[in-house]
C-alpha atoms as a PDB file:
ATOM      1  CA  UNK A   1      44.328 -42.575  99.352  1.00  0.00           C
ATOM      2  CA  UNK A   2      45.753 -39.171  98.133  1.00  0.00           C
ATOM      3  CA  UNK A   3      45.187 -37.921  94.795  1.00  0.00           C
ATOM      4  CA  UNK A   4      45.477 -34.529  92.957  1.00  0.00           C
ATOM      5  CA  UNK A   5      43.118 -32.608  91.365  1.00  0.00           C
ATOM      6  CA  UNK A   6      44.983 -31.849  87.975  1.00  0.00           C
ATOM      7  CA  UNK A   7      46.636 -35.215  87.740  1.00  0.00           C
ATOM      8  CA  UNK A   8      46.906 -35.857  84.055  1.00  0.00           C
ATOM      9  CA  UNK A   9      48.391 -39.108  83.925  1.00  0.00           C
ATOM     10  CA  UNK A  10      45.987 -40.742  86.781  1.00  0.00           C
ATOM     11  CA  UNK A  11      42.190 -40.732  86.342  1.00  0.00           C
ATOM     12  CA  UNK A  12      40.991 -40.092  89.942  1.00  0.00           C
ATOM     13  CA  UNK A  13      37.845 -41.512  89.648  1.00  0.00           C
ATOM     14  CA  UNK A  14      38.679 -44.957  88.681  1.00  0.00           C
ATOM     15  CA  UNK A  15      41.449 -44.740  91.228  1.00  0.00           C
ATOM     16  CA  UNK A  16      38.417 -43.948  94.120  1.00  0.00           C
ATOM     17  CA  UNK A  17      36.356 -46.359  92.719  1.00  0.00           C
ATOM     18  CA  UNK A  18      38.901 -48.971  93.089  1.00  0.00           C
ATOM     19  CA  UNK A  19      40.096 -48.109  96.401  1.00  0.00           C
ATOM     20  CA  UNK A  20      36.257 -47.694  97.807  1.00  0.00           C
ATOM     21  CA  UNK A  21      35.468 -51.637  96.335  1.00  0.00           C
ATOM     22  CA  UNK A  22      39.112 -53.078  98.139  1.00  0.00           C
ATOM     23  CA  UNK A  23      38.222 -55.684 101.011  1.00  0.00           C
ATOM     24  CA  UNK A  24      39.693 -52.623 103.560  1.00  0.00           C
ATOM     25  CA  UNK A  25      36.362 -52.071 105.880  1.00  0.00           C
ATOM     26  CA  UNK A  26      35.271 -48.566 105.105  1.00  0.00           C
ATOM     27  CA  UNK A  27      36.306 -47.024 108.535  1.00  0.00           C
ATOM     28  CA  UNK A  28      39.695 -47.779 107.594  1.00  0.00           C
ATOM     29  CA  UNK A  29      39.712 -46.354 104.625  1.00  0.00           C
ATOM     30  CA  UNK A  30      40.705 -41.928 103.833  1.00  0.00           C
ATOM     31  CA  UNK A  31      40.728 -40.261 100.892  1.00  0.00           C
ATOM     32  CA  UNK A  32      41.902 -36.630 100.555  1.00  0.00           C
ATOM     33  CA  UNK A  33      42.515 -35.153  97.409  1.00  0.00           C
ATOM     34  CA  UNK A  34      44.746 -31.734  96.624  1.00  0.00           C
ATOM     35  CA  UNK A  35      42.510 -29.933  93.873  1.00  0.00           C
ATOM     36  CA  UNK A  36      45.638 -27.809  93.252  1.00  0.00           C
ATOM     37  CA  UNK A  37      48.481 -30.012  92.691  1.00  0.00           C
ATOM     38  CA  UNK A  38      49.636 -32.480  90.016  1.00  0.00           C
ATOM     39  CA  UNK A  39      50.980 -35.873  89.743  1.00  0.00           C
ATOM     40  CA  UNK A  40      53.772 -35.689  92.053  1.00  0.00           C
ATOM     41  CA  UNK A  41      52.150 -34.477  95.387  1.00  0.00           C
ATOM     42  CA  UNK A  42      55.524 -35.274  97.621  1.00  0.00           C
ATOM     43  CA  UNK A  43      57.423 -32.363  95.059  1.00  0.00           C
ATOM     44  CA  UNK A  44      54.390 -29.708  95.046  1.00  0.00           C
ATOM     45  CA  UNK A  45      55.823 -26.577  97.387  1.00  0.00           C
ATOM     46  CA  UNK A  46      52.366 -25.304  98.468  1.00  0.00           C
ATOM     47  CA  UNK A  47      51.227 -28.533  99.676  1.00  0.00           C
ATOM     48  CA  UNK A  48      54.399 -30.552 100.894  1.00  0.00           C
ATOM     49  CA  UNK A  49      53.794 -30.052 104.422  1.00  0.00           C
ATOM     50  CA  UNK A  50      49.972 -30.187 104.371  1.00  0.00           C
ATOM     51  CA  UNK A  51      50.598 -33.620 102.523  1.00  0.00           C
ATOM     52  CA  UNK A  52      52.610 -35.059 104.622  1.00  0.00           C
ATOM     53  CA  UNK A  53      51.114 -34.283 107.727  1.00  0.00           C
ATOM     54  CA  UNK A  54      47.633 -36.402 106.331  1.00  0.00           C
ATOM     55  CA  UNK A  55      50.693 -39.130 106.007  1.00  0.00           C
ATOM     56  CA  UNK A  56      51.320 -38.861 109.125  1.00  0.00           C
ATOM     57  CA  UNK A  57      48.202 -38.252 110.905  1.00  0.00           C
ATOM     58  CA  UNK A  58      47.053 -41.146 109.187  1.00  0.00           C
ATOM     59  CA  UNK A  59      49.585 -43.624 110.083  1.00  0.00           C
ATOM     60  CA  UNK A  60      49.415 -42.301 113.774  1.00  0.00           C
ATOM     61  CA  UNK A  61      45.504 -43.194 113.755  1.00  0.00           C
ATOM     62  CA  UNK A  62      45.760 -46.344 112.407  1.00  0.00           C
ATOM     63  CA  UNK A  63      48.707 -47.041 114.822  1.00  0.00           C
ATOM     64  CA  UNK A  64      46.679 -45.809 117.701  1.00  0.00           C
ATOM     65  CA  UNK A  65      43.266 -47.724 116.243  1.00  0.00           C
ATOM     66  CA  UNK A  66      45.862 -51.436 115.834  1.00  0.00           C
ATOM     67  CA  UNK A  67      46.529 -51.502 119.467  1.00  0.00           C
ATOM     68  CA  UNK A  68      43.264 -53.094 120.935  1.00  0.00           C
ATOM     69  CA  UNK A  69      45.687 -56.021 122.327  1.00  0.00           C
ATOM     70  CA  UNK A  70      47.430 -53.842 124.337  1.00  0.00           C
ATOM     71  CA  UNK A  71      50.999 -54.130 122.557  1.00  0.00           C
ATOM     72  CA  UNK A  72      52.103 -50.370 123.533  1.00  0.00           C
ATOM     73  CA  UNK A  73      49.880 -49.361 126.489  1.00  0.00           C
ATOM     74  CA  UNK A  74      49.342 -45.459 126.555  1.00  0.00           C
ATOM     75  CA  UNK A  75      49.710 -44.653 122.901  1.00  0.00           C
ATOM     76  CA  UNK A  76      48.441 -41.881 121.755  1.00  0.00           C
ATOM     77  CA  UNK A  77      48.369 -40.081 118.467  1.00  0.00           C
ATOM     78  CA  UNK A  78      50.297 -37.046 119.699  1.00  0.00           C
ATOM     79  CA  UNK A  79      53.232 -39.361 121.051  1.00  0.00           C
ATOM     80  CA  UNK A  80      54.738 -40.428 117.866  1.00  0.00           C
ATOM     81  CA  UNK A  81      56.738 -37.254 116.642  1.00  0.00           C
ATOM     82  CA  UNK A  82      58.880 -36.973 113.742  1.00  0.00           C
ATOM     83  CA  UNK A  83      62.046 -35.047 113.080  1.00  0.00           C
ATOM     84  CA  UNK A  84      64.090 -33.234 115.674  1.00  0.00           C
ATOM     85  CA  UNK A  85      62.804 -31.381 118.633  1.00  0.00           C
ATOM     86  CA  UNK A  86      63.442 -27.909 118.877  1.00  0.00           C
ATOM     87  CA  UNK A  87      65.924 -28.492 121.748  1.00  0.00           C
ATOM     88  CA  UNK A  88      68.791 -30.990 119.562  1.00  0.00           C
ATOM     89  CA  UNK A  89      70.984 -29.809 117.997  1.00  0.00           C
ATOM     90  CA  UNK A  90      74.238 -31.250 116.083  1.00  0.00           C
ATOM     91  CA  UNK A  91      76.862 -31.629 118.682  1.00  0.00           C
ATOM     92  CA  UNK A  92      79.985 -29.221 118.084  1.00  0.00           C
ATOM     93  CA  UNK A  93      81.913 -31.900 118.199  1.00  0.00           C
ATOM     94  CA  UNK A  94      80.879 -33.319 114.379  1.00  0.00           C
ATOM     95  CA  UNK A  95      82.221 -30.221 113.336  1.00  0.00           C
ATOM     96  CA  UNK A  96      85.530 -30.766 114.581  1.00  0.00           C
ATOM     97  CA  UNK A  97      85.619 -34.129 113.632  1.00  0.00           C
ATOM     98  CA  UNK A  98      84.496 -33.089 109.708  1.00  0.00           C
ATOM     99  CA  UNK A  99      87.600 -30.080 109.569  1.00  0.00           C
ATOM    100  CA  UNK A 100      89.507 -32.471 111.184  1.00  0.00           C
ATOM    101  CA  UNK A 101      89.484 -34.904 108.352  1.00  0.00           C
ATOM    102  CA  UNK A 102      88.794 -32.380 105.636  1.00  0.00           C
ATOM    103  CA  UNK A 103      92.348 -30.908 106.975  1.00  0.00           C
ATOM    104  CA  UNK A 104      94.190 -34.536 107.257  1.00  0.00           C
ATOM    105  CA  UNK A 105      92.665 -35.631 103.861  1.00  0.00           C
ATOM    106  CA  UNK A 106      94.285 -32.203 102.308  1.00  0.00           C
ATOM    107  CA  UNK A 107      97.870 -32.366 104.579  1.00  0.00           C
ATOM    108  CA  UNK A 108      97.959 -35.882 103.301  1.00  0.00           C
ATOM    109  CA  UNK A 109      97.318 -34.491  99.712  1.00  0.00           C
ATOM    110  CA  UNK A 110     100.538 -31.872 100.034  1.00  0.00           C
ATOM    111  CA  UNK A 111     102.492 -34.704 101.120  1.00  0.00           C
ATOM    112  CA  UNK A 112     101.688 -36.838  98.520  1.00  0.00           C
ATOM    113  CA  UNK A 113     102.225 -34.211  96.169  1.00  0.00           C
ATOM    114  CA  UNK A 114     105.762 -33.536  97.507  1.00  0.00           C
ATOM    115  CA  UNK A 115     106.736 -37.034  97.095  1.00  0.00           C
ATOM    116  CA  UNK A 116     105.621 -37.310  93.232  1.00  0.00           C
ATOM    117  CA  UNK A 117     108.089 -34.261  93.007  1.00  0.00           C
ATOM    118  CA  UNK A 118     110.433 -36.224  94.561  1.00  0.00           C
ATOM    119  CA  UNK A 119     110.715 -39.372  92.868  1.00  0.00           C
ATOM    120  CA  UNK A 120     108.390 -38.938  89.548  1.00  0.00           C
ATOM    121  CA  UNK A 121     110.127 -39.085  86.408  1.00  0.00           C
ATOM    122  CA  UNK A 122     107.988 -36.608  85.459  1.00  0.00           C
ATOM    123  CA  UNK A 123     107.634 -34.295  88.156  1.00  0.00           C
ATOM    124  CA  UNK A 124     105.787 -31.389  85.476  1.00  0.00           C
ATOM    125  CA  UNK A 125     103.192 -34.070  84.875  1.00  0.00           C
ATOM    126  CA  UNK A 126     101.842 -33.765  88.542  1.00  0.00           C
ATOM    127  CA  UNK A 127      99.519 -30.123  88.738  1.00  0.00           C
ATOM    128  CA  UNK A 128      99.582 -29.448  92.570  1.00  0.00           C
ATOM    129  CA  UNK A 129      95.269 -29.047  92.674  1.00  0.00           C
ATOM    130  CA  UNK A 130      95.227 -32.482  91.099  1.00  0.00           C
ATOM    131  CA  UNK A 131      97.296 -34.504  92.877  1.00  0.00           C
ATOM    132  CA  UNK A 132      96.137 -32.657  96.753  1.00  0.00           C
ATOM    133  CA  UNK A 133      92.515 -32.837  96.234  1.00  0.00           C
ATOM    134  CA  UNK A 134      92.649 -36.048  94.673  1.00  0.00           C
ATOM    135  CA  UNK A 135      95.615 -38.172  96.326  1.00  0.00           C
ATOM    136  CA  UNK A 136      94.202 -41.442  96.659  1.00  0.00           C
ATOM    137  CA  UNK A 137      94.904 -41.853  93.236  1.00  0.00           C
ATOM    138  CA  UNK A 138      98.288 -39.872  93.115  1.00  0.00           C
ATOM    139  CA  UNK A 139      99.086 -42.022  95.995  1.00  0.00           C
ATOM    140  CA  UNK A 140      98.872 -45.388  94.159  1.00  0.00           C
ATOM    141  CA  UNK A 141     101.106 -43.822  91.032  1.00  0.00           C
ATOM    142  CA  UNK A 142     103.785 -43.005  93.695  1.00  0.00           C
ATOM    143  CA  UNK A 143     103.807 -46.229  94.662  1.00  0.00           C
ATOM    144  CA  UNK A 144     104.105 -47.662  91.518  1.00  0.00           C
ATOM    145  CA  UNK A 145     106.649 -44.842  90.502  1.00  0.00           C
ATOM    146  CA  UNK A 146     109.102 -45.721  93.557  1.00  0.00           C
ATOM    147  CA  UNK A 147     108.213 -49.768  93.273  1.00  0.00           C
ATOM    148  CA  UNK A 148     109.620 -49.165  89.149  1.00  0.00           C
ATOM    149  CA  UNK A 149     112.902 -47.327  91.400  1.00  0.00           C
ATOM    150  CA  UNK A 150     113.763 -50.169  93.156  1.00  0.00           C
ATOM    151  CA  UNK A 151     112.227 -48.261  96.745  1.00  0.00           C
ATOM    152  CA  UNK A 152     110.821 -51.175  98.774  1.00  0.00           C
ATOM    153  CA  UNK A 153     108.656 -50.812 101.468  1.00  0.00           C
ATOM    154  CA  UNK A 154     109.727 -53.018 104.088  1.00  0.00           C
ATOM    155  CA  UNK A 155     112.405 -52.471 106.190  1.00  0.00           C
ATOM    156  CA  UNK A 156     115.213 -53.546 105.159  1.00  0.00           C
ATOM    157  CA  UNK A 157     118.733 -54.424 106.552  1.00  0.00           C
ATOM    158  CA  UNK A 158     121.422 -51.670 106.736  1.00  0.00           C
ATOM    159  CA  UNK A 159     123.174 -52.492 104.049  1.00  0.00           C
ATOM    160  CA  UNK A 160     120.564 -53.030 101.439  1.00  0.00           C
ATOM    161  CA  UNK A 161     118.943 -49.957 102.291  1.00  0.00           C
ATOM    162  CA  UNK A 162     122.039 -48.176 101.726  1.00  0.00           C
ATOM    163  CA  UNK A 163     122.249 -49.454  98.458  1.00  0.00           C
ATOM    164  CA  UNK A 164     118.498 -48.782  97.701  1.00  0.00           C
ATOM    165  CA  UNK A 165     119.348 -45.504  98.845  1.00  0.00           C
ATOM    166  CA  UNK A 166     122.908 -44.741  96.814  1.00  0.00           C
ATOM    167  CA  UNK A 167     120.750 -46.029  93.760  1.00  0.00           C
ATOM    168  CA  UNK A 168     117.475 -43.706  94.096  1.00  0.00           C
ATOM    169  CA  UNK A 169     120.114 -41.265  94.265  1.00  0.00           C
ATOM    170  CA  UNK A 170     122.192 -42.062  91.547  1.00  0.00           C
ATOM    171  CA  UNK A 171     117.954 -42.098  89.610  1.00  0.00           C
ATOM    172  CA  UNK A 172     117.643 -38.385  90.731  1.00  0.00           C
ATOM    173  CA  UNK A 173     121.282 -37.395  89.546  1.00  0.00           C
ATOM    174  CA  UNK A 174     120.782 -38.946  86.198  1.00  0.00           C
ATOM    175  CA  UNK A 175     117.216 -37.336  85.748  1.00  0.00           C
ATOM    176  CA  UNK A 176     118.944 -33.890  86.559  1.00  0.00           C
END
């Protein structure tokens, strides 16, 4: 058991005194207070790391102390690290692959936003940081602004898509 020393909303005495009359046999059983910190021991500064480490040390023991049956021969206390070593390292490759999609997500964005000036009735409507930053939602109105044209999007024979085509154009003429 952890507690703090100025803990205001906990009294730490009844907490001990419950903890030390649990059916847990004594030997099994830590407590370690902070005299220093309040309430919320995982968001104190000057004893996050010291109060995690009793976490950890902790769980190692009791880890180490569980494995009379033999479950995971060798283990020791020292063999069950957490976090990174100081040899990894994020790969350069997730860097690439984040600017990668940061700059498809925006080049998608400009095109997006060149096709609501295309076929939008209201072309003014569309601010370029609104539309390129946010397509996926510019990219649905286009559709519904060229489905309202008469622009399919299937393929379509030669003939009808000239005729899609001669109307969109006769659209843009009469919005001009």
């Amino acid at each position: 058991m952890i507690t703090a020393g100025k803990d205001k909303l906990v009294d730490n005495r009844a907490s001990v005194k419950f903890y030390s009359n649990c059916g847990t046999a004594a030997a099994k059983k830590q407590v370690k207070q902070f005299p220093s910190a309040y309430h919320e021991l995982h968001k104190e500064e000057a004893i996050k790391s010291d109060f995690y480490e009793n976490i950890y040390k902790f769980i190692a023991k009791t880890l180490c102390a569980a494995d009379t049956a033999g479950k995971w021969p060798g283990l020791k206390e020292n063999d069950l690290k957490v976090g990174r070593t100081s040899k990894q390292y994020n790969p350069p490759w997730k860097a690439l692959a984040l600017g990668f999609a940061a700059a498809a997500y925006l080049l998608f964005g400009l095109l997006v936003y060149i096709g609501t000036k295309l076929f939008s009735s209201r072309p003014a409507a569309y601010r370029f940081a609104h539309v390129v930053f946010r397509w996926p939602k510019a990219f649905f109105q286009l559709f519904s602004v060229l489905r309202s044209a008469g622009v399919t999007m299937t393929p379509l024979p030669p003939g009808i898509a000239d005729a899609s085509r001669v109307a969109l154009e006769a659209r843009r003429a009469a919005m001009m």
